[in-house]
N, C-alpha and C. Protein backbone atom coordinates (compact mmCIF):
# COMPACT_ATOMS: atom_id res chain seq x y z
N UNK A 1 -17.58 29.50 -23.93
CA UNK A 1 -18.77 28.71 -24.19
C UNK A 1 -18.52 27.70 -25.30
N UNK A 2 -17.55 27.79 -26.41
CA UNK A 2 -17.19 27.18 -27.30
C UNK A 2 -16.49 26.12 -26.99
N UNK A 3 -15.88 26.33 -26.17
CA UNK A 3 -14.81 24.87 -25.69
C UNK A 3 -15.72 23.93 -25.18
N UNK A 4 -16.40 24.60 -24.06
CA UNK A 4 -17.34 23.62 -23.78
C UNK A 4 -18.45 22.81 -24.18
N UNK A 5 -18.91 23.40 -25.10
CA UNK A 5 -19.96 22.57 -26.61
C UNK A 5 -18.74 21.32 -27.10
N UNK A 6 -17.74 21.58 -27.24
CA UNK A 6 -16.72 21.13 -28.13
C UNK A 6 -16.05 19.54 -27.28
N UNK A 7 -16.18 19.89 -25.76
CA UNK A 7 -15.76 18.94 -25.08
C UNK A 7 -17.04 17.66 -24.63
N UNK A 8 -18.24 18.67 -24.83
CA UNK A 8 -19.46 17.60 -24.57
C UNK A 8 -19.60 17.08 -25.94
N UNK A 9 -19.43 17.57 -26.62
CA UNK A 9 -19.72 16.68 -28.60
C UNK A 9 -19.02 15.45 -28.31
N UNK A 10 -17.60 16.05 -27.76
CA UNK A 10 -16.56 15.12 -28.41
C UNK A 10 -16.30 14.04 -26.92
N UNK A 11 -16.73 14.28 -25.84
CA UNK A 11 -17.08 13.73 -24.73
C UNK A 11 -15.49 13.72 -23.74
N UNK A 12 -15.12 15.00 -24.28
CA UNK A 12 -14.04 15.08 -23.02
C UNK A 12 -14.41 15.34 -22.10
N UNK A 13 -13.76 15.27 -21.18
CA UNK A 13 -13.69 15.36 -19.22
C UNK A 13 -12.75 16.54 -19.19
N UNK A 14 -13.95 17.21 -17.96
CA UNK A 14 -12.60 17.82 -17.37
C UNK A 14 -11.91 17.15 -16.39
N UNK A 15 -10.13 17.94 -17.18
CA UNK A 15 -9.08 17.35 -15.67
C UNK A 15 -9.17 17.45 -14.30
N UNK A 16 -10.63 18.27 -13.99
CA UNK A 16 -10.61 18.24 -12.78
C UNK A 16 -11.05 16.80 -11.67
N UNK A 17 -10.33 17.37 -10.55
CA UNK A 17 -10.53 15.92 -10.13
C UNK A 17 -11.99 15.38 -8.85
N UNK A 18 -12.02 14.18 -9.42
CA UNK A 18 -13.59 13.85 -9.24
C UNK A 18 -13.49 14.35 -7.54
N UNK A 19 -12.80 13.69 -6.56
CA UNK A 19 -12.76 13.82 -5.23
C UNK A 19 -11.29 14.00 -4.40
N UNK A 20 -11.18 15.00 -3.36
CA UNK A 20 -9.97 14.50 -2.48
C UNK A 20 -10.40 14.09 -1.20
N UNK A 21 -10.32 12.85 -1.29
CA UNK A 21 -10.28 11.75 0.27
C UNK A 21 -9.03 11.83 1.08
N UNK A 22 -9.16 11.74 2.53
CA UNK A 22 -8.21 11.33 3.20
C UNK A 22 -8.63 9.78 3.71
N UNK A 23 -7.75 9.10 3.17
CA UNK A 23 -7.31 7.05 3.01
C UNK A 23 -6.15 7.20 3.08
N UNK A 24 -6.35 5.54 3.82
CA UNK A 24 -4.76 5.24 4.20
C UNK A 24 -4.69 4.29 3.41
N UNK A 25 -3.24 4.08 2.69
CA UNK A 25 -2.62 3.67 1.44
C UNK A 25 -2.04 2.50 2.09
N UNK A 26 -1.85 1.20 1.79
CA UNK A 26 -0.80 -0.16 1.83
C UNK A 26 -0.68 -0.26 0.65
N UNK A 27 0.96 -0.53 0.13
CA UNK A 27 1.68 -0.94 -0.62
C UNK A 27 2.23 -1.89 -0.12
N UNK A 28 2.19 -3.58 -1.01
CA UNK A 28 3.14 -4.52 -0.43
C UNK A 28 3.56 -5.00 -2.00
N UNK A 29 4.73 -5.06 -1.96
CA UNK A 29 5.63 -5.79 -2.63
C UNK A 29 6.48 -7.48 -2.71
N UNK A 30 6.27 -8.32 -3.74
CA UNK A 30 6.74 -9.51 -3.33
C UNK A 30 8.26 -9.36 -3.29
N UNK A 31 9.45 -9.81 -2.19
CA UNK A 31 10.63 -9.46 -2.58
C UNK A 31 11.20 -10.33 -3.32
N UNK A 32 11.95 -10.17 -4.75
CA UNK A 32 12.67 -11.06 -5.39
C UNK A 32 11.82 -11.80 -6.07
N UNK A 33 11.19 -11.30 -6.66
CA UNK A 33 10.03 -11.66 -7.49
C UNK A 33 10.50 -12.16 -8.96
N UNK A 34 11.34 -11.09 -9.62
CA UNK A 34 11.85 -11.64 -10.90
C UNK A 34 12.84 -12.80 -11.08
N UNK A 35 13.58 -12.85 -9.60
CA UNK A 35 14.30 -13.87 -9.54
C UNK A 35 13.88 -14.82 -9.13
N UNK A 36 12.81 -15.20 -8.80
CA UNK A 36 11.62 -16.13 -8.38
C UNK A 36 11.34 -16.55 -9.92
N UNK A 37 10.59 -15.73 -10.28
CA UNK A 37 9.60 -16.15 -11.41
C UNK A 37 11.10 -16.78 -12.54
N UNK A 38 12.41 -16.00 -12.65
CA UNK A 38 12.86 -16.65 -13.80
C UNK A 38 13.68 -17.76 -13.20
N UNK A 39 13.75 -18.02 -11.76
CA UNK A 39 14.40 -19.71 -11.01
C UNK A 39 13.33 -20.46 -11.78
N UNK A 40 11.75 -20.29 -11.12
CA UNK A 40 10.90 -21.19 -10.95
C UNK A 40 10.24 -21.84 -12.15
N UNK A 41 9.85 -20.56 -13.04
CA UNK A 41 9.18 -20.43 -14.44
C UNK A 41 7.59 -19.86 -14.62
N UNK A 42 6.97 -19.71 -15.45
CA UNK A 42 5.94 -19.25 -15.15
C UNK A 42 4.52 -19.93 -14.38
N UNK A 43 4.83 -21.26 -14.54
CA UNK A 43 3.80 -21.79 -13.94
C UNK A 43 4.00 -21.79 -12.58
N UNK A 44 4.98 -21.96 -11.90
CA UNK A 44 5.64 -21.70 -10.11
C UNK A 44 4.97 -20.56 -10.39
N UNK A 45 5.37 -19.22 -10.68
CA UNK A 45 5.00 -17.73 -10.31
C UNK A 45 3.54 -17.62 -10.23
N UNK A 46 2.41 -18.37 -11.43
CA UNK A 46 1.20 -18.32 -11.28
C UNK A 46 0.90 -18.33 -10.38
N UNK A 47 0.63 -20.02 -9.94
CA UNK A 47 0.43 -20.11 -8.71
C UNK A 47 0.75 -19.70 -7.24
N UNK A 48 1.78 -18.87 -7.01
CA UNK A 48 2.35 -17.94 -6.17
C UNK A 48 1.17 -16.97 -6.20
N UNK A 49 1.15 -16.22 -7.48
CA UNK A 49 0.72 -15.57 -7.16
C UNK A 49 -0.94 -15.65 -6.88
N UNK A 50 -1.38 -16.65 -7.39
CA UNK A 50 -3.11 -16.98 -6.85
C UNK A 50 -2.93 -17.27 -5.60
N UNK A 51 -2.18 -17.93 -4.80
CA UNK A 51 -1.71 -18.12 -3.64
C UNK A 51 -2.04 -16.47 -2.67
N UNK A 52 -0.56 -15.54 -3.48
CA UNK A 52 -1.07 -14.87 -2.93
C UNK A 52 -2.31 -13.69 -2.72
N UNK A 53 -3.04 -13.58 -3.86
CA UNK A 53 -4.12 -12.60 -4.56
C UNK A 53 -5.30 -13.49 -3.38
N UNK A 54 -5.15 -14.65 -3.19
CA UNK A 54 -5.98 -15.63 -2.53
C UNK A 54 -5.94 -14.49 -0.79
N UNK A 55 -4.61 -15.11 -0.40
CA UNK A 55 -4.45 -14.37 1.33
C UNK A 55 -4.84 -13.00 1.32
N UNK A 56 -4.15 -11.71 0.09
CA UNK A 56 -4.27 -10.86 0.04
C UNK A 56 -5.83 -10.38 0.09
N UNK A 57 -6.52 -10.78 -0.57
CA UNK A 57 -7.61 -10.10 -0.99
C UNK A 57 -8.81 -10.76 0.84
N UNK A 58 -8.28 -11.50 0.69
CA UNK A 58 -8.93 -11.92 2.06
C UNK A 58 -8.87 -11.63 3.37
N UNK A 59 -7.45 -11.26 3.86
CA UNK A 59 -7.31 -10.34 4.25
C UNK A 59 -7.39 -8.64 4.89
N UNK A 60 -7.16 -7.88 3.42
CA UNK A 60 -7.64 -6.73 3.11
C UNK A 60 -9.53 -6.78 3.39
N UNK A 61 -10.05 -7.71 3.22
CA UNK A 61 -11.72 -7.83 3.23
C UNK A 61 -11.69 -7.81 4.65
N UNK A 62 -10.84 -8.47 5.88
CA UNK A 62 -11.04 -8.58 6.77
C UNK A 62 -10.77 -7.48 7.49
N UNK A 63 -10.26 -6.63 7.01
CA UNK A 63 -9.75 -5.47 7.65
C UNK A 63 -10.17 -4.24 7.04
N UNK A 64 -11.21 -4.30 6.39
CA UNK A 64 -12.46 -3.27 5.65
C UNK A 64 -11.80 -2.73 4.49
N UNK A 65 -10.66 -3.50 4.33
CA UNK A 65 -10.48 -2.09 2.65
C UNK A 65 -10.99 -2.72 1.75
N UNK A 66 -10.23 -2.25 0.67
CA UNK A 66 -10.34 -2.89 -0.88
C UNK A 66 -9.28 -2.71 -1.63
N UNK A 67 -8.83 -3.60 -2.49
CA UNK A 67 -7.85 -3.44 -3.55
C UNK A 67 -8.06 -2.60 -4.58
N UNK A 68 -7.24 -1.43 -4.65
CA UNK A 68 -7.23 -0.58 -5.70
C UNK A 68 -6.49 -0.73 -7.06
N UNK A 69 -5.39 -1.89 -6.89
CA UNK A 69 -4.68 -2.06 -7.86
C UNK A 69 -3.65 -3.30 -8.01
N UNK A 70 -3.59 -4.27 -8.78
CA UNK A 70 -2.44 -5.01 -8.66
C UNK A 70 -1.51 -4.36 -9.18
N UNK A 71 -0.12 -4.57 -8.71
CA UNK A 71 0.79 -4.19 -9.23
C UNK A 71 1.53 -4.58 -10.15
N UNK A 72 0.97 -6.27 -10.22
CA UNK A 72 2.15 -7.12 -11.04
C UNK A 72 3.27 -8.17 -9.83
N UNK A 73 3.48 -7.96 -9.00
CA UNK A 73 4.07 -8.46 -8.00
C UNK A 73 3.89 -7.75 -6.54
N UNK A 74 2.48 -7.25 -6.13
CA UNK A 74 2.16 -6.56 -5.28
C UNK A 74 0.87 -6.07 -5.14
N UNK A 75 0.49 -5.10 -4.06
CA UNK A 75 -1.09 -4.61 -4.28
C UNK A 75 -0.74 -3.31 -3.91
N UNK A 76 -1.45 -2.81 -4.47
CA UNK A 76 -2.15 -0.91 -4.11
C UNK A 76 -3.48 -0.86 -3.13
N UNK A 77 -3.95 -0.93 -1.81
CA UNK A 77 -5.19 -1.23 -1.06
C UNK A 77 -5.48 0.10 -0.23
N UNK A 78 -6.77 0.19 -0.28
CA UNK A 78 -7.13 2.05 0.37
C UNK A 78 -8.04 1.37 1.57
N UNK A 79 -7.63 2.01 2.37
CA UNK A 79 -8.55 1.72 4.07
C UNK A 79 -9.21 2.91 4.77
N UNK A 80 -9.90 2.78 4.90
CA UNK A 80 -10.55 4.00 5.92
C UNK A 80 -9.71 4.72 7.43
N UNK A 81 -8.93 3.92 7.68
CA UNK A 81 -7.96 4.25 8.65
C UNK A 81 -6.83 3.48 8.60
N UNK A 82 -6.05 4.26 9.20
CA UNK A 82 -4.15 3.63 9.88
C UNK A 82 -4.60 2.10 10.30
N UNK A 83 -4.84 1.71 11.65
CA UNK A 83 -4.65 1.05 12.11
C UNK A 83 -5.20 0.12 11.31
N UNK A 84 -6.04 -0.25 10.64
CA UNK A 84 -6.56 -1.42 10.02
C UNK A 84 -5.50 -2.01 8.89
N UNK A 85 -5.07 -0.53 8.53
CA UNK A 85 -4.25 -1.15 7.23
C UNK A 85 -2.57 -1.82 7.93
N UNK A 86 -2.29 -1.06 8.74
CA UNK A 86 -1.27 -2.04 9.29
C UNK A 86 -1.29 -3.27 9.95
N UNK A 87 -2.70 -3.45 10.49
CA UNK A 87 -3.24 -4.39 11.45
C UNK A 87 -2.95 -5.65 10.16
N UNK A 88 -3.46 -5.45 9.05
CA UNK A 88 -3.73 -5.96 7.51
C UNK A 88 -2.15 -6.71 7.16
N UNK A 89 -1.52 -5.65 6.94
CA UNK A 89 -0.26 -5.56 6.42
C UNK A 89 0.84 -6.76 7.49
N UNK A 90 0.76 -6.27 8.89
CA UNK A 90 1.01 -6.89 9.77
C UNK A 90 0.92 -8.76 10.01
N UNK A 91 -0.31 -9.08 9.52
CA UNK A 91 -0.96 -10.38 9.39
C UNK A 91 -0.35 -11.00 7.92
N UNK A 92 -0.56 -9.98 7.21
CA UNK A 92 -0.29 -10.64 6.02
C UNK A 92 1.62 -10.90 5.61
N UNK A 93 2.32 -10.44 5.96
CA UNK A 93 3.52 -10.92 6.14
C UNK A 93 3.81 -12.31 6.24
N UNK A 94 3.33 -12.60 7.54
CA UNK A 94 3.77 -14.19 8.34
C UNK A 94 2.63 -14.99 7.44
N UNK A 95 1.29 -14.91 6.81
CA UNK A 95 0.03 -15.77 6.15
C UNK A 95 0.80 -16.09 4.90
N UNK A 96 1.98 -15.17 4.09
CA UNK A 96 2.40 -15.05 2.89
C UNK A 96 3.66 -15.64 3.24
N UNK A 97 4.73 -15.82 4.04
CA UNK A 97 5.74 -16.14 4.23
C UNK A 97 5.83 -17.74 4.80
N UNK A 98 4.54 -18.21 5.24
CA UNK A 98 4.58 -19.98 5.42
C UNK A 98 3.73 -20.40 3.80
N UNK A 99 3.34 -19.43 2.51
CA UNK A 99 3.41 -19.79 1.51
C UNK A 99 4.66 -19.89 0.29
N UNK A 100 5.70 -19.69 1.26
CA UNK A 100 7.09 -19.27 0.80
C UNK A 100 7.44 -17.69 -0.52
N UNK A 101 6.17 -16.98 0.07
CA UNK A 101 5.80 -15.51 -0.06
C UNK A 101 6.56 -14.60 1.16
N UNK A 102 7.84 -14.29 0.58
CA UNK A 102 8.10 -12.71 1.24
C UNK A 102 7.93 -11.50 1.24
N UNK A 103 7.02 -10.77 1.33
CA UNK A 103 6.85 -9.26 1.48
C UNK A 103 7.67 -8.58 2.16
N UNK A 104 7.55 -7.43 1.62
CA UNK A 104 7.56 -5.77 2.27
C UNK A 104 6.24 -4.86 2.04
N UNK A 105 6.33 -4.17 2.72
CA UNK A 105 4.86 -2.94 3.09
C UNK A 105 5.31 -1.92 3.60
N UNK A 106 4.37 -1.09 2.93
CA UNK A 106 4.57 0.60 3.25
C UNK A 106 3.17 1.08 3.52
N UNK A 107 2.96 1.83 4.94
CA UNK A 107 1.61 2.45 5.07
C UNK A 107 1.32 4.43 4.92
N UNK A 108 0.47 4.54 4.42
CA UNK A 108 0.66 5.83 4.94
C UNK A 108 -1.27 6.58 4.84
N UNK A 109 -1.30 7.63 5.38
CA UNK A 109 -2.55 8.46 5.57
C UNK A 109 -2.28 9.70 5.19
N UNK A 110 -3.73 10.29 3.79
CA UNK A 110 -3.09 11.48 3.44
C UNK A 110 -4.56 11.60 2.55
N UNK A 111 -4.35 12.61 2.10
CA UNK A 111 -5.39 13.18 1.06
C UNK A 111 -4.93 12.67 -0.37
N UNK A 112 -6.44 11.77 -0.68
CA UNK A 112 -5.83 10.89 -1.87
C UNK A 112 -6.86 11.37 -3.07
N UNK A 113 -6.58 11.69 -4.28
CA UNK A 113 -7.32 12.18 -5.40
C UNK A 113 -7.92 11.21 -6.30
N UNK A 114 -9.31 10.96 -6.56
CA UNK A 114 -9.98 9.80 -6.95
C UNK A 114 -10.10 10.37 -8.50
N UNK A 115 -10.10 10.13 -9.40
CA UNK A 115 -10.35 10.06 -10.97
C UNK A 115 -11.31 8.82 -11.26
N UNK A 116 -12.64 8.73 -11.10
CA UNK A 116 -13.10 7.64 -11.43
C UNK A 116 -12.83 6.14 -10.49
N UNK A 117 -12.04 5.11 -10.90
CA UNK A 117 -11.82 3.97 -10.34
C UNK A 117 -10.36 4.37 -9.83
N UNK A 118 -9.85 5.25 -10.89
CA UNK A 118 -8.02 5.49 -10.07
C UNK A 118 -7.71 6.19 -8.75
N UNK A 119 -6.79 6.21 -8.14
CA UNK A 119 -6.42 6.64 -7.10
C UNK A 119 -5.20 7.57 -7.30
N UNK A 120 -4.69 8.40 -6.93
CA UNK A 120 -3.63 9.12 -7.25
C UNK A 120 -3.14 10.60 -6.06
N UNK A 121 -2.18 10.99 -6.45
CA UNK A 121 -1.76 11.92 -5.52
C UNK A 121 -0.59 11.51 -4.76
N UNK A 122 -0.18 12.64 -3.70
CA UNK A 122 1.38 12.74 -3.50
C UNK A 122 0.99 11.64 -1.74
N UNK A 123 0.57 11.81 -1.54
CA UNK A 123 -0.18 10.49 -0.74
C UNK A 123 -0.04 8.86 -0.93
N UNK A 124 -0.56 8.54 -2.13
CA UNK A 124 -0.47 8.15 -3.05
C UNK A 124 1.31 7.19 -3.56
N UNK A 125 1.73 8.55 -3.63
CA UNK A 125 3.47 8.09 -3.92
C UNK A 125 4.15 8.01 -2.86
N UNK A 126 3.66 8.66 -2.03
CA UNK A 126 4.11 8.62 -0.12
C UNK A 126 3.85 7.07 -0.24
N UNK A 127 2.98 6.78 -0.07
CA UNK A 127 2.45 5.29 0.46
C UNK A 127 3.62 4.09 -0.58
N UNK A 128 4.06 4.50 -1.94
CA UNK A 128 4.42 3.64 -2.51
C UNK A 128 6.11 3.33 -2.07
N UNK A 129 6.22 4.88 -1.82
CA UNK A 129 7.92 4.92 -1.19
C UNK A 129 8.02 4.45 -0.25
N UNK A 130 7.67 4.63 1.08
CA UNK A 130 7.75 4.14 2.30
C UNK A 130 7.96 2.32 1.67
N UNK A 131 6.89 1.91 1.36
CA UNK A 131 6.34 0.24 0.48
C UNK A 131 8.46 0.19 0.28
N UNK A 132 8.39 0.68 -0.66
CA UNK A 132 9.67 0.54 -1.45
C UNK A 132 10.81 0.44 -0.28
N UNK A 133 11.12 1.22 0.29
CA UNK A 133 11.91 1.65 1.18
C UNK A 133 12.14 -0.01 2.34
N UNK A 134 10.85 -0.19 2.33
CA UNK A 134 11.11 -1.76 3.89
C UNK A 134 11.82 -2.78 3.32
N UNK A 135 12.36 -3.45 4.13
CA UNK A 135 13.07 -4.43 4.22
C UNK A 135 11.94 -5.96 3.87
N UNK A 136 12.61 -6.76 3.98
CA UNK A 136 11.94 -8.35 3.62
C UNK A 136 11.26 -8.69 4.74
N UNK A 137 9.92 -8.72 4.73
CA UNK A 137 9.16 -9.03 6.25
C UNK A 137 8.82 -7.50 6.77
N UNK A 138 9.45 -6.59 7.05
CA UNK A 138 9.12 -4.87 7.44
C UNK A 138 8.01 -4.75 6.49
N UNK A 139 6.86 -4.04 7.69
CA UNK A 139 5.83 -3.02 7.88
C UNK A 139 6.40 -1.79 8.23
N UNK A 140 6.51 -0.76 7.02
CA UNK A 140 7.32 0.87 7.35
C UNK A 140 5.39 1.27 7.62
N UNK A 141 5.65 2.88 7.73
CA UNK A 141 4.42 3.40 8.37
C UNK A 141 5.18 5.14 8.55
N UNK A 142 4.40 6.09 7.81
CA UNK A 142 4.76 7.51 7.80
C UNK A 142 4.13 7.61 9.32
N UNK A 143 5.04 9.10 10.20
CA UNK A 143 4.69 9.80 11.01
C UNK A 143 3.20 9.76 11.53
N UNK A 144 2.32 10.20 10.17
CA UNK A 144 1.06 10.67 10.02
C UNK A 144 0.01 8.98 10.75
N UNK A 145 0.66 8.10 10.04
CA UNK A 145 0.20 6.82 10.47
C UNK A 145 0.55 6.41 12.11
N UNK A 146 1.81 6.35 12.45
CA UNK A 146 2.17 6.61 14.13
C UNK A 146 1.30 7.68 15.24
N UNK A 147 0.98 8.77 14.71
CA UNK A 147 0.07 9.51 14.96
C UNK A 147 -1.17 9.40 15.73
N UNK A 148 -2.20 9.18 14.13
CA UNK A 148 -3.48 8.56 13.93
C UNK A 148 -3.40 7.52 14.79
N UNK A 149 -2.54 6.24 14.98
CA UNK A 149 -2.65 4.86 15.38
C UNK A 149 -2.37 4.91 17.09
N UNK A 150 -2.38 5.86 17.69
CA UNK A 150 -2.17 6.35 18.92
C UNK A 150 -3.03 5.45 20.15
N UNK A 151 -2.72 4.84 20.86
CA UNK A 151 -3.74 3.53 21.36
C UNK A 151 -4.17 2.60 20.84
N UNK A 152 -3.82 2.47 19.67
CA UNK A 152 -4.45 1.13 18.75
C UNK A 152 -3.51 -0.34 19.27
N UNK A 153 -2.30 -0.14 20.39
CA UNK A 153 -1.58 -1.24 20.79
C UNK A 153 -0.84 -1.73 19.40
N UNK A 154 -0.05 -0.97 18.50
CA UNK A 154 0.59 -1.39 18.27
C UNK A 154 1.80 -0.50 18.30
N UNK A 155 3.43 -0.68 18.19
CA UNK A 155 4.52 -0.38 18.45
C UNK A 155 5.12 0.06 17.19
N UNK A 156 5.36 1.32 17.46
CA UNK A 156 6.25 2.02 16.40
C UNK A 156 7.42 2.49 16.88
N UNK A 157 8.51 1.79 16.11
CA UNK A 157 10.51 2.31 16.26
C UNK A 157 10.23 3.55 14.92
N UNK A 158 11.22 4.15 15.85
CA UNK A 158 11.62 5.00 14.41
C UNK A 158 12.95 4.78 13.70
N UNK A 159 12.87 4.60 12.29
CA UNK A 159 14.22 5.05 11.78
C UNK A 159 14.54 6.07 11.49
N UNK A 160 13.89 7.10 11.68
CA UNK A 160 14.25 8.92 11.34
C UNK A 160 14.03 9.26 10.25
N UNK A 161 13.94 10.34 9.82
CA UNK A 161 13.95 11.07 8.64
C UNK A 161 14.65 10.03 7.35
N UNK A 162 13.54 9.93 6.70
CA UNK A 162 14.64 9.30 5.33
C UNK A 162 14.27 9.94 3.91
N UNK A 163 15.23 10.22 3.47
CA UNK A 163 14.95 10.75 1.21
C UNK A 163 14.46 9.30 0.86
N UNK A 164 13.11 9.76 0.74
CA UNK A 164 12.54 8.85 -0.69
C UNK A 164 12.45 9.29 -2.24
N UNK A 165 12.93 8.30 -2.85
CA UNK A 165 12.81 8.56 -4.13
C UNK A 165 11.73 9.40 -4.66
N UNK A 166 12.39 10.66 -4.96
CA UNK A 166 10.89 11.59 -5.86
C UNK A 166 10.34 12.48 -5.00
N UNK A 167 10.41 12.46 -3.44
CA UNK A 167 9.54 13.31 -2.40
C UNK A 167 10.76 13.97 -2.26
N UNK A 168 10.25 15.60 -2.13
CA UNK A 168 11.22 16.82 -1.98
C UNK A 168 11.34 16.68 -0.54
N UNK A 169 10.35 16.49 0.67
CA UNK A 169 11.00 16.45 1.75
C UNK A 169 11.22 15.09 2.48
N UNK A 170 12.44 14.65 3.54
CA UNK A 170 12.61 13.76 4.13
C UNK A 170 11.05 13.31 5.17
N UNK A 171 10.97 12.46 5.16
CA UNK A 171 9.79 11.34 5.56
C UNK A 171 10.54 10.55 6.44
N UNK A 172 9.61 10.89 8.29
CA UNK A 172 9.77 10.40 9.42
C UNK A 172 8.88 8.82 8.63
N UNK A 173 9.95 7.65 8.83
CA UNK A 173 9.62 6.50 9.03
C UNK A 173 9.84 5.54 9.97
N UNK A 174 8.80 4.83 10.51
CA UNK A 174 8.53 3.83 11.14
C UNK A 174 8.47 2.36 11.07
N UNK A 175 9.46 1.34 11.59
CA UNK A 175 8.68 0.04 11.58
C UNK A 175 7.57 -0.40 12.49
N UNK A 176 6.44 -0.80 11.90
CA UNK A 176 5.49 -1.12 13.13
C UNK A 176 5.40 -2.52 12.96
N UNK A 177 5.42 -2.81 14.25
CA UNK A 177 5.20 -3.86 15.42
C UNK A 177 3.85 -3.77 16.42
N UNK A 178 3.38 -5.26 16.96
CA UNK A 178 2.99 -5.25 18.12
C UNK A 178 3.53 -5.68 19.21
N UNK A 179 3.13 -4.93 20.25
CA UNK A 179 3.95 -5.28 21.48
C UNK A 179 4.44 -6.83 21.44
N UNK A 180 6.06 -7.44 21.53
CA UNK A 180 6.15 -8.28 21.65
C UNK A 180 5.95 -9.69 20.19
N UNK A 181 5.87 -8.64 19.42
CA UNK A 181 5.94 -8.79 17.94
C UNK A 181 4.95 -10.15 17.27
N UNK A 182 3.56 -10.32 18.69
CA UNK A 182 2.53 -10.82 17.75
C UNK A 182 1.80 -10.68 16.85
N UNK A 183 1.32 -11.16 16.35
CA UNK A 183 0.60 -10.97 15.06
C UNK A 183 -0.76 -10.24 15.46
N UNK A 184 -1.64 -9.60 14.59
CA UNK A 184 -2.33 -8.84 15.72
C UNK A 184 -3.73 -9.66 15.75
């Protein structure tokens, strides 16, 4: 009973956590970003990046999520489902790449732990590895996302089992595509 007088005086929180959601996570990364920003200088990189915070956020609106986080050369975005966020991710590649913006993206679906405005959990770091893991232009996408996205018309290759940095087990990854590799 004492701790707890002690934590309302002093207005601590408990560590417990506010909510666990299942959201699907996009991570996109600009590639070659530092070597961008120190070719160009900071005023090139600004505008890059309002450029891209511009497509991004417009985007993501169009495809029901929201931005959970800039990264600094990237976004953190939570969606209510798979397919939207790749549908998202998918578009935004080629919208960012005739701004002489190259991405990579990582999707994934999982039980995500809310703290207030933060987002967090092994979900969470799933979504950031996969992100990490793609190539320049690649949309990766966990198992769980191939799954869920089952009739949504778009095309998933597998590259198999891969070690991501920090996850104890190997992670079935995917590049997704649409049939015939339009935009969706």
């Amino acid at each position: 009973m004492g701790s707890a007088i002690i934590d309302f005086v002093c207005g601590a929180t408990s560590a417990a956590v506010d909510e666990r959601l299942v959201k699907t996570v996009l991570f996109t990364d600009i590639v070659g970003s530092t070597e961008l920003l120190s070719a160009r200088g900071d005023a090139h990189w600004r505008r890059q990046l309002d450029a891209h915070d511009k497509a991004v956020d417009w985007l993501i609106e169009k495809y029901g999520g929201r931005r959970a986080k800039h990264t600094g050369d990237g976004i953190f975005a939570l969606f209510d489902g798979p397919t939207k966020a790749a549908r998202c991710a998918l578009e935004l590649v080629p919208a960012l790449a005739t701004r002489g913006i190259r991405i990579r993206a990582g999707v994934h679906t999982g039980e995500c732990e809310r703290r207030g405005e933060e987002w967090s959990g092994v979900a969470v770091h799933t979504g950031a590895r996969i992100g990490a893991f793609a190539g320049t232009g690649e949309v990766l996408a966990s198992r769980t996302v191939r799954d869920l996205s089952a009739g949504s018309g778009l095309a998933f290759d597998s590259l198999g089992p891969q070690r991501l940095k920090g996850l104890p087990e190997e992670v079935d990854v995917y590049r997704v595509t649409t049939p015939g590799g339009r935009t969706p």
